[in-house]
PDB file of N, CA and C in Angstrom:
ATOM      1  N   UNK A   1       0.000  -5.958 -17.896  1.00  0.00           N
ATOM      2  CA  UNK A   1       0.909  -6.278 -16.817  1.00  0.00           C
ATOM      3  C   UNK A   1       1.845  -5.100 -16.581  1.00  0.00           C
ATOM      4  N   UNK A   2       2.402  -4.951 -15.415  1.00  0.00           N
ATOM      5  CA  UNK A   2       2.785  -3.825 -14.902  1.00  0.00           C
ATOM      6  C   UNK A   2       4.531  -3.845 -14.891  1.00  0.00           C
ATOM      7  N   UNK A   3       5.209  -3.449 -16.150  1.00  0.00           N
ATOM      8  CA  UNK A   3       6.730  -3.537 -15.974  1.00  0.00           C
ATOM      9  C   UNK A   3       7.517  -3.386 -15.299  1.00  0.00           C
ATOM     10  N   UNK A   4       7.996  -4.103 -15.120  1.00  0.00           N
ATOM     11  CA  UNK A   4       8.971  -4.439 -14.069  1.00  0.00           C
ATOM     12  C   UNK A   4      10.474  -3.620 -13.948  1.00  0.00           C
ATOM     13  N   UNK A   5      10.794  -2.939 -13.667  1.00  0.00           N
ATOM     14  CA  UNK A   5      12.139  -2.222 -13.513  1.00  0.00           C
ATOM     15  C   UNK A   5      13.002  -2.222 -12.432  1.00  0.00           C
ATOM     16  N   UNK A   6      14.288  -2.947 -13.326  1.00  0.00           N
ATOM     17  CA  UNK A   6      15.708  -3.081 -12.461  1.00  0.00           C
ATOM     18  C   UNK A   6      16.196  -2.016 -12.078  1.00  0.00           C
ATOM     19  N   UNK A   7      16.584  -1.605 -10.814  1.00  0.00           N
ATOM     20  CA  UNK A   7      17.402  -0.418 -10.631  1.00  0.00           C
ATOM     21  C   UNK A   7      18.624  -1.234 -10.065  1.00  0.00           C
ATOM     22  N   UNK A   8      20.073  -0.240 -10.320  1.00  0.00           N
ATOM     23  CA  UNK A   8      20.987  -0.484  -9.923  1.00  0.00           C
ATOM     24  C   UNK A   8      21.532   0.389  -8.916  1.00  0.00           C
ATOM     25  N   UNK A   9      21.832  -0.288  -7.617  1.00  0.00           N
ATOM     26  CA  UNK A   9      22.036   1.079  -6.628  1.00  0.00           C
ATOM     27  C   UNK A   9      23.520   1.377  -7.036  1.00  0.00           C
ATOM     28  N   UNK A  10      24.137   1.028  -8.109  1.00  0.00           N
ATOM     29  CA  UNK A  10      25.626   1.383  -8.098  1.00  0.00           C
ATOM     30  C   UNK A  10      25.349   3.147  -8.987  1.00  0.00           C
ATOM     31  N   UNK A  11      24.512   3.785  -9.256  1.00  0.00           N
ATOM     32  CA  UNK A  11      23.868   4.689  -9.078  1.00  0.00           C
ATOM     33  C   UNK A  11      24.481   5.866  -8.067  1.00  0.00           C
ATOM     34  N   UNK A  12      23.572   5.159  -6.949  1.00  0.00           N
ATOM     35  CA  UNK A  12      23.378   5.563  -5.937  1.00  0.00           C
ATOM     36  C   UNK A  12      24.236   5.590  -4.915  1.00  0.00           C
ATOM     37  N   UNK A  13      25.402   4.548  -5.044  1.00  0.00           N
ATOM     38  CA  UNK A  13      26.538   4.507  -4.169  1.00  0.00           C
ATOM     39  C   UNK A  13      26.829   3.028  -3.296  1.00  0.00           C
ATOM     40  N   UNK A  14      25.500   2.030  -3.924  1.00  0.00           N
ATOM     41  CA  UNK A  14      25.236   0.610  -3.076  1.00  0.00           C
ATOM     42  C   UNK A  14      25.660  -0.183  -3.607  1.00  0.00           C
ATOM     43  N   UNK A  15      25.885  -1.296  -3.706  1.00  0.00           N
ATOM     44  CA  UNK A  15      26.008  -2.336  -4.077  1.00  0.00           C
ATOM     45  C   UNK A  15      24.957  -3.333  -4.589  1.00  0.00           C
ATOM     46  N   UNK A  16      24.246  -3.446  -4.073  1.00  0.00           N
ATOM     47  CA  UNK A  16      23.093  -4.832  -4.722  1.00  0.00           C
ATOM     48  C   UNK A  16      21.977  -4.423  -5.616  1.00  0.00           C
ATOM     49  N   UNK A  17      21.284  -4.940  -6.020  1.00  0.00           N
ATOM     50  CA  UNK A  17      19.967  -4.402  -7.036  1.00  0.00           C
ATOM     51  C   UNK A  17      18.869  -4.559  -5.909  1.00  0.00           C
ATOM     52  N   UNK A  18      17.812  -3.229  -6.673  1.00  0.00           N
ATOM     53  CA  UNK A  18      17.062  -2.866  -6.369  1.00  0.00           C
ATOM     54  C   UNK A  18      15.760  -3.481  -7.613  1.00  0.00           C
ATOM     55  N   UNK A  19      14.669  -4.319  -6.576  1.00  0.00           N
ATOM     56  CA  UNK A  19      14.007  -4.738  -7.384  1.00  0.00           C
ATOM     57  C   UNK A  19      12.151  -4.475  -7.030  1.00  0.00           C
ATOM     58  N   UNK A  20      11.084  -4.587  -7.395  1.00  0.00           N
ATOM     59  CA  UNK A  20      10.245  -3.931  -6.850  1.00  0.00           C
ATOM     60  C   UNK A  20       9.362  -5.110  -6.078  1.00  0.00           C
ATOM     61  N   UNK A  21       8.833  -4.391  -4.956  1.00  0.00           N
ATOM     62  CA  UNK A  21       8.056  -5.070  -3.914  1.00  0.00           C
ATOM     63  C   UNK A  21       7.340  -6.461  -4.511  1.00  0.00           C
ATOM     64  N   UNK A  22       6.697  -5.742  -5.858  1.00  0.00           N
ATOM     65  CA  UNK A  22       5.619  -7.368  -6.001  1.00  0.00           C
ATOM     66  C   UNK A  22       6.830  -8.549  -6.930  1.00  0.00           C
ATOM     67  N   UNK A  23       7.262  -8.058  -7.244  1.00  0.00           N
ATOM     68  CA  UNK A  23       8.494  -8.965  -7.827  1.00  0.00           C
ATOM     69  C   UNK A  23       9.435  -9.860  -6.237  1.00  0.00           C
ATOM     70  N   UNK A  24       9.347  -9.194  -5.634  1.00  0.00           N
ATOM     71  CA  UNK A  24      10.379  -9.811  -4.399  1.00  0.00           C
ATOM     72  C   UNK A  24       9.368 -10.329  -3.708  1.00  0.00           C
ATOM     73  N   UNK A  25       7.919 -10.289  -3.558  1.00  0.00           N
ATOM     74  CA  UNK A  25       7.049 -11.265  -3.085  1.00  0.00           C
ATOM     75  C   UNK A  25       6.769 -12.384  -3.563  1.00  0.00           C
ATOM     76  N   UNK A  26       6.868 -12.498  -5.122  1.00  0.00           N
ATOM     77  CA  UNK A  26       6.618 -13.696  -6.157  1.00  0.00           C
ATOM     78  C   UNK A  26       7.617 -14.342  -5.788  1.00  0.00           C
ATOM     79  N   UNK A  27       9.366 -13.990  -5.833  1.00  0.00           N
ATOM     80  CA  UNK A  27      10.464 -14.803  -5.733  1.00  0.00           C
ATOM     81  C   UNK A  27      10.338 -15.420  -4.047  1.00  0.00           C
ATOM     82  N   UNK A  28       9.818 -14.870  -2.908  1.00  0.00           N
ATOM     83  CA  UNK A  28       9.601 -15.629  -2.010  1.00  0.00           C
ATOM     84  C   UNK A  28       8.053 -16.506  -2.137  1.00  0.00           C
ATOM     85  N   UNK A  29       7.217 -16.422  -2.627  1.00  0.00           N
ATOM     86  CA  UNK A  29       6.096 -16.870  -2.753  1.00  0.00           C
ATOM     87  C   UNK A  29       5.317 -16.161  -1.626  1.00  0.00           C
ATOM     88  N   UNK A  30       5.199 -15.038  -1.809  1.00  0.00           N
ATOM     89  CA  UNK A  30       4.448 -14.377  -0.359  1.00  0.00           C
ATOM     90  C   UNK A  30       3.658 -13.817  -1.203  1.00  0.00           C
ATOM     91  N   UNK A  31       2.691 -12.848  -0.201  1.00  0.00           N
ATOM     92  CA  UNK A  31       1.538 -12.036  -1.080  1.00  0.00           C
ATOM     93  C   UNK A  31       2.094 -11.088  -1.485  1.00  0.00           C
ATOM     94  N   UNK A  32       1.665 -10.352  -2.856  1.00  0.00           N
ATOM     95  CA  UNK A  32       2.343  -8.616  -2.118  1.00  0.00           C
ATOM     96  C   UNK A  32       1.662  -7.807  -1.517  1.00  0.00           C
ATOM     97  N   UNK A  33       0.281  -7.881  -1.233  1.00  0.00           N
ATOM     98  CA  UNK A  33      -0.136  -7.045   0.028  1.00  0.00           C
ATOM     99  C   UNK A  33       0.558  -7.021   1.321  1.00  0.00           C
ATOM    100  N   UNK A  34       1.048  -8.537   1.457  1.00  0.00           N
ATOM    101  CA  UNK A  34       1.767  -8.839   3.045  1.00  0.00           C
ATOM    102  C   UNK A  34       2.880  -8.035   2.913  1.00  0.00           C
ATOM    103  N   UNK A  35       3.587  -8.164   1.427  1.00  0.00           N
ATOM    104  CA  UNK A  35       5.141  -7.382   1.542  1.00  0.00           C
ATOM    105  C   UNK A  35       5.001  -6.194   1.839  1.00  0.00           C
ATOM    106  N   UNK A  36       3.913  -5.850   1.179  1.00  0.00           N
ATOM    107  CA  UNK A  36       3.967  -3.777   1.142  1.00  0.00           C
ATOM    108  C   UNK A  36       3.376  -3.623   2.354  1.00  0.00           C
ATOM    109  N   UNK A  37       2.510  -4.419   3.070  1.00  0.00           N
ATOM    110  CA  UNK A  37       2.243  -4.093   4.645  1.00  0.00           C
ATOM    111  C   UNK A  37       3.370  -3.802   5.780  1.00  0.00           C
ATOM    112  N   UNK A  38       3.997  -5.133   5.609  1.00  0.00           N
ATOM    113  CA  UNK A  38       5.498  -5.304   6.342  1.00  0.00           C
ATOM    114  C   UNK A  38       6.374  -4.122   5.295  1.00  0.00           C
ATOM    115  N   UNK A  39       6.374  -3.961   4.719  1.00  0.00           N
ATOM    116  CA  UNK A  39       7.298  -2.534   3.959  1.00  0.00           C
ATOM    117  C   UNK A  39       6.915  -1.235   4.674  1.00  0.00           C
ATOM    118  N   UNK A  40       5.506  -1.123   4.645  1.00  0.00           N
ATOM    119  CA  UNK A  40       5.152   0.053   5.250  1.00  0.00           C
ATOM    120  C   UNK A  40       5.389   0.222   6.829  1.00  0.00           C
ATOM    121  N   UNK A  41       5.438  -1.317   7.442  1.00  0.00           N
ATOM    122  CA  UNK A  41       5.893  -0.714   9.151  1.00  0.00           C
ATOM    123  C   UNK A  41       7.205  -0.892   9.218  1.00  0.00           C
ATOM    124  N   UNK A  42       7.893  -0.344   8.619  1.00  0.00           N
ATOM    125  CA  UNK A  42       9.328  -1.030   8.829  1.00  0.00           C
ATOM    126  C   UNK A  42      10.322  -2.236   8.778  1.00  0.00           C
ATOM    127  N   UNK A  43       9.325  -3.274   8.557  1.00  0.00           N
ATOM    128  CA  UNK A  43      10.042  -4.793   8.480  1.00  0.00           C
ATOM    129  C   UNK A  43      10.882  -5.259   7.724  1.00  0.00           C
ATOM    130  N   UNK A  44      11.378  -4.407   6.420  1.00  0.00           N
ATOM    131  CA  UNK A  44      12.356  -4.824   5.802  1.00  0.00           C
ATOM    132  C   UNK A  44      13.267  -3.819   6.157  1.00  0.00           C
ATOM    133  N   UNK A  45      14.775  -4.308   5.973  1.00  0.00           N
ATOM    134  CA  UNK A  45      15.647  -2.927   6.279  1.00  0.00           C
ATOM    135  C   UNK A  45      16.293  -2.223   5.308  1.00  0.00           C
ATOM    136  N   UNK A  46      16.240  -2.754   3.825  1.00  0.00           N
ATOM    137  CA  UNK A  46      16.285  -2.427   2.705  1.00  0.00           C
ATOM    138  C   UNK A  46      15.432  -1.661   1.573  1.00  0.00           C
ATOM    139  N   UNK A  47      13.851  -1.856   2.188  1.00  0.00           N
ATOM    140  CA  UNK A  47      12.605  -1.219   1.105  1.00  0.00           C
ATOM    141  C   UNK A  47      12.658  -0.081   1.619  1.00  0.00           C
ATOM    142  N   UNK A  48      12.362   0.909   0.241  1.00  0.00           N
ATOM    143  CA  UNK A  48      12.370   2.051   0.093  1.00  0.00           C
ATOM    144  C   UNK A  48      10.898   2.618  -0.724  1.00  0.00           C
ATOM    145  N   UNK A  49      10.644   3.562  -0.445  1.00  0.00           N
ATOM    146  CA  UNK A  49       9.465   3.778  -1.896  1.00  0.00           C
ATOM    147  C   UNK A  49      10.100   4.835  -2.573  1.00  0.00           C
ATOM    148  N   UNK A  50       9.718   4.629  -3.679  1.00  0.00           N
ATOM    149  CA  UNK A  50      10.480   5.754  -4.697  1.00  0.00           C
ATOM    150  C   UNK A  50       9.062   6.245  -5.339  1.00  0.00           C
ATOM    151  N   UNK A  51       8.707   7.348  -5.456  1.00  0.00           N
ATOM    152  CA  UNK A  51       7.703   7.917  -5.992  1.00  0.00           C
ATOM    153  C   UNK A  51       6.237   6.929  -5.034  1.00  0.00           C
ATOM    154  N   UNK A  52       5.165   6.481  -6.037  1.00  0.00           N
ATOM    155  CA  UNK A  52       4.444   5.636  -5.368  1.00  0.00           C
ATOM    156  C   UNK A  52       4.500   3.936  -5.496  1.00  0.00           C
ATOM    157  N   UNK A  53       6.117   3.443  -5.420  1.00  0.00           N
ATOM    158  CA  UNK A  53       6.146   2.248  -5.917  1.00  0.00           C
ATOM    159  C   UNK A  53       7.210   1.998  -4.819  1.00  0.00           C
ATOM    160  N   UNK A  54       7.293   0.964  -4.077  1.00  0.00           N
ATOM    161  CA  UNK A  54       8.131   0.112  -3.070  1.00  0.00           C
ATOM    162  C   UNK A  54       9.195  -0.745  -4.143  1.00  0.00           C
ATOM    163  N   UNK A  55      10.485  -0.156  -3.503  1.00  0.00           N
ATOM    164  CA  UNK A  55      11.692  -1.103  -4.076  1.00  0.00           C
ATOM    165  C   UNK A  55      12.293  -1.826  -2.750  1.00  0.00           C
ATOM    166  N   UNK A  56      12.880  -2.582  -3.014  1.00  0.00           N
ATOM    167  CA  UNK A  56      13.839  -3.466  -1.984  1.00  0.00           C
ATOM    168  C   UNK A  56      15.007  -4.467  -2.602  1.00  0.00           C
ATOM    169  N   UNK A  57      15.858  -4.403  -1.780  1.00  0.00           N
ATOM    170  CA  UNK A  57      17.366  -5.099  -2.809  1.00  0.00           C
ATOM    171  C   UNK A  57      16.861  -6.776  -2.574  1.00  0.00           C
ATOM    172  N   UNK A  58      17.548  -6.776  -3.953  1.00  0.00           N
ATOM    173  CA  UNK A  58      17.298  -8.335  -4.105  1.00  0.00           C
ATOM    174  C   UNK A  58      17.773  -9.321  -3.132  1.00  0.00           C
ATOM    175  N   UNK A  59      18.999  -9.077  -2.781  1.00  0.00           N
ATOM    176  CA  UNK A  59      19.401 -10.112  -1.520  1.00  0.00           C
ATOM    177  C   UNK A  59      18.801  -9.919  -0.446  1.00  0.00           C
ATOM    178  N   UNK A  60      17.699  -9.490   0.119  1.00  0.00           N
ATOM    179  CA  UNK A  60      17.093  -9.224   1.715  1.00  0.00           C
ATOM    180  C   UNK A  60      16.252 -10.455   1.768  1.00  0.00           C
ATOM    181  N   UNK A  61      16.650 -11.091   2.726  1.00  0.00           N
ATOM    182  CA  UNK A  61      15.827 -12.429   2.785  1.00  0.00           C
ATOM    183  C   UNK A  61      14.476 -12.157   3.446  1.00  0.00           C
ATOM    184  N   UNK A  62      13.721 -13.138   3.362  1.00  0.00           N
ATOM    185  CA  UNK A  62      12.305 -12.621   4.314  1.00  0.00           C
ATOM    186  C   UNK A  62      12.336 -13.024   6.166  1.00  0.00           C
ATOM    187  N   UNK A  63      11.838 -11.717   6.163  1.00  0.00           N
ATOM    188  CA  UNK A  63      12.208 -11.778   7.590  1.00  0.00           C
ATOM    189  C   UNK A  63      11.524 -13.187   8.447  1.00  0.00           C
ATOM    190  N   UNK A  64      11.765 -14.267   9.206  1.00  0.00           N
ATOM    191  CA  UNK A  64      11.008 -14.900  10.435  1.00  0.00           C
ATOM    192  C   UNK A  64      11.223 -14.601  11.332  1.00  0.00           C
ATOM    193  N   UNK A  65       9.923 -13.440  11.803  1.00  0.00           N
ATOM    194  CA  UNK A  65       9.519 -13.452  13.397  1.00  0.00           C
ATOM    195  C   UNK A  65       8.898 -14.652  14.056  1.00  0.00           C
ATOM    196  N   UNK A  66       9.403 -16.035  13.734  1.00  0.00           N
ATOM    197  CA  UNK A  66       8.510 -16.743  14.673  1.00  0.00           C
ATOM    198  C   UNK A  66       9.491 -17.155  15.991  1.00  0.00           C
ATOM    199  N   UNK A  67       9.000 -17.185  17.272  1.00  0.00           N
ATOM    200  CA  UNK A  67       9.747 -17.768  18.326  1.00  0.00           C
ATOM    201  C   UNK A  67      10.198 -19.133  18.332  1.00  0.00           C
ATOM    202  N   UNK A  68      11.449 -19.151  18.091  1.00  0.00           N
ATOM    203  CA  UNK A  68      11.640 -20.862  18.174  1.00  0.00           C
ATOM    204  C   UNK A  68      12.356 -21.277  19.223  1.00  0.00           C
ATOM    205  N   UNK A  69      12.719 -20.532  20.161  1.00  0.00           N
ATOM    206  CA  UNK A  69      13.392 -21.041  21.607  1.00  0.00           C
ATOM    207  C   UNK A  69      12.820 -22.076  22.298  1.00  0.00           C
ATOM    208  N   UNK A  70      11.632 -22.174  22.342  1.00  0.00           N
ATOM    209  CA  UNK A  70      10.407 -23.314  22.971  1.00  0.00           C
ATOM    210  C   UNK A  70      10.098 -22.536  23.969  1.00  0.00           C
ATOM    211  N   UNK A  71      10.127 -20.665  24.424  1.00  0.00           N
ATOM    212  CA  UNK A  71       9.804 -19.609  25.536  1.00  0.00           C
ATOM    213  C   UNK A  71       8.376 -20.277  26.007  1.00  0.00           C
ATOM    214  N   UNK A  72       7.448 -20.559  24.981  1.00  0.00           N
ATOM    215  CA  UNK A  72       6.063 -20.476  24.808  1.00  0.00           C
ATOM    216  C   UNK A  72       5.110 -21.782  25.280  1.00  0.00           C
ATOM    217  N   UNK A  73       6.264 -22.978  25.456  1.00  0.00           N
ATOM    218  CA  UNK A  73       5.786 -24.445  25.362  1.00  0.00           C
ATOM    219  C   UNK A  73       5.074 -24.513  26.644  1.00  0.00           C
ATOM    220  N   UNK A  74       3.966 -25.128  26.473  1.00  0.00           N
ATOM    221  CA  UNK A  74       2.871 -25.346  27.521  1.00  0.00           C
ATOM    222  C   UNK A  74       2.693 -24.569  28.239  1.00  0.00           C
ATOM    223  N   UNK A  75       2.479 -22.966  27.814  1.00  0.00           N
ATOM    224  CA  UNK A  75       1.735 -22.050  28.641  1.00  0.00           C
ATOM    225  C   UNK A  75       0.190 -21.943  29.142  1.00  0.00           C
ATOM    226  N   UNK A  76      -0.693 -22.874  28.264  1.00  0.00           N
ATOM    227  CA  UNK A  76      -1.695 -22.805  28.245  1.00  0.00           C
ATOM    228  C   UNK A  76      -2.035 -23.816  29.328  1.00  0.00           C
ATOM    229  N   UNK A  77      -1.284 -24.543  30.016  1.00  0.00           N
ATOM    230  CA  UNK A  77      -1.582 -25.418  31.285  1.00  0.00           C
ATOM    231  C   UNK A  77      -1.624 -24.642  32.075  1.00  0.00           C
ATOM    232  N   UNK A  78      -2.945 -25.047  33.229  1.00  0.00           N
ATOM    233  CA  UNK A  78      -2.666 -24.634  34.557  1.00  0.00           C
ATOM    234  C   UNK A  78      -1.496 -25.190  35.391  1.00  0.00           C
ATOM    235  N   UNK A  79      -1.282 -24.191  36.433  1.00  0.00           N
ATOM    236  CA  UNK A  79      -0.306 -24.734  37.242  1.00  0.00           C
ATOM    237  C   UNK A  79      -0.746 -25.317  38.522  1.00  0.00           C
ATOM    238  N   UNK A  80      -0.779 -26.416  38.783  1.00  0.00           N
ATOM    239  CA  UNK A  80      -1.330 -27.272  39.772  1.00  0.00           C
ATOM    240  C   UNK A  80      -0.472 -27.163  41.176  1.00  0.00           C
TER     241      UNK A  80
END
């Protein structure tokens, strides 16, 4: 198994911990392919890669892009 390492950004000048990609996918129950995908286009605003390993602070919640305004409701009807 692949150890797990805490970083502290008080280090670095931050405030929160820095914890690694597949660890912050387990605590949301996500994949970590999905995390490090969404890591790699930009979707978190906190992940970083450090060498060849993705970190991200522990408090970044997971992002929902889903539309919930109701923009979308019954588009698939024709309009009569």
């Amino acid at each position: 198994m692949k150890n797990i390492t805490r970083i502290s950004k008080s280090e670095q000048g931050g405030g929160d911990l820095l914890i690694s990609l597949v660890e912050y996918a387990a605590k949301h129950e996500k994949s970590p392919v999905s995390a490090r995908s969404m890591a790699q286009r930009g979707g978190f605003k906190t992940a970083r890669k450090i060498g060849r390993d993705w970190v991200i602070e522990e408090s970044e919640p997971w992002p929902d892009r889903r539309v919930k305004s109701g923009k979308y409701i019954g588009f698939r009807r024709k309009s009569s």
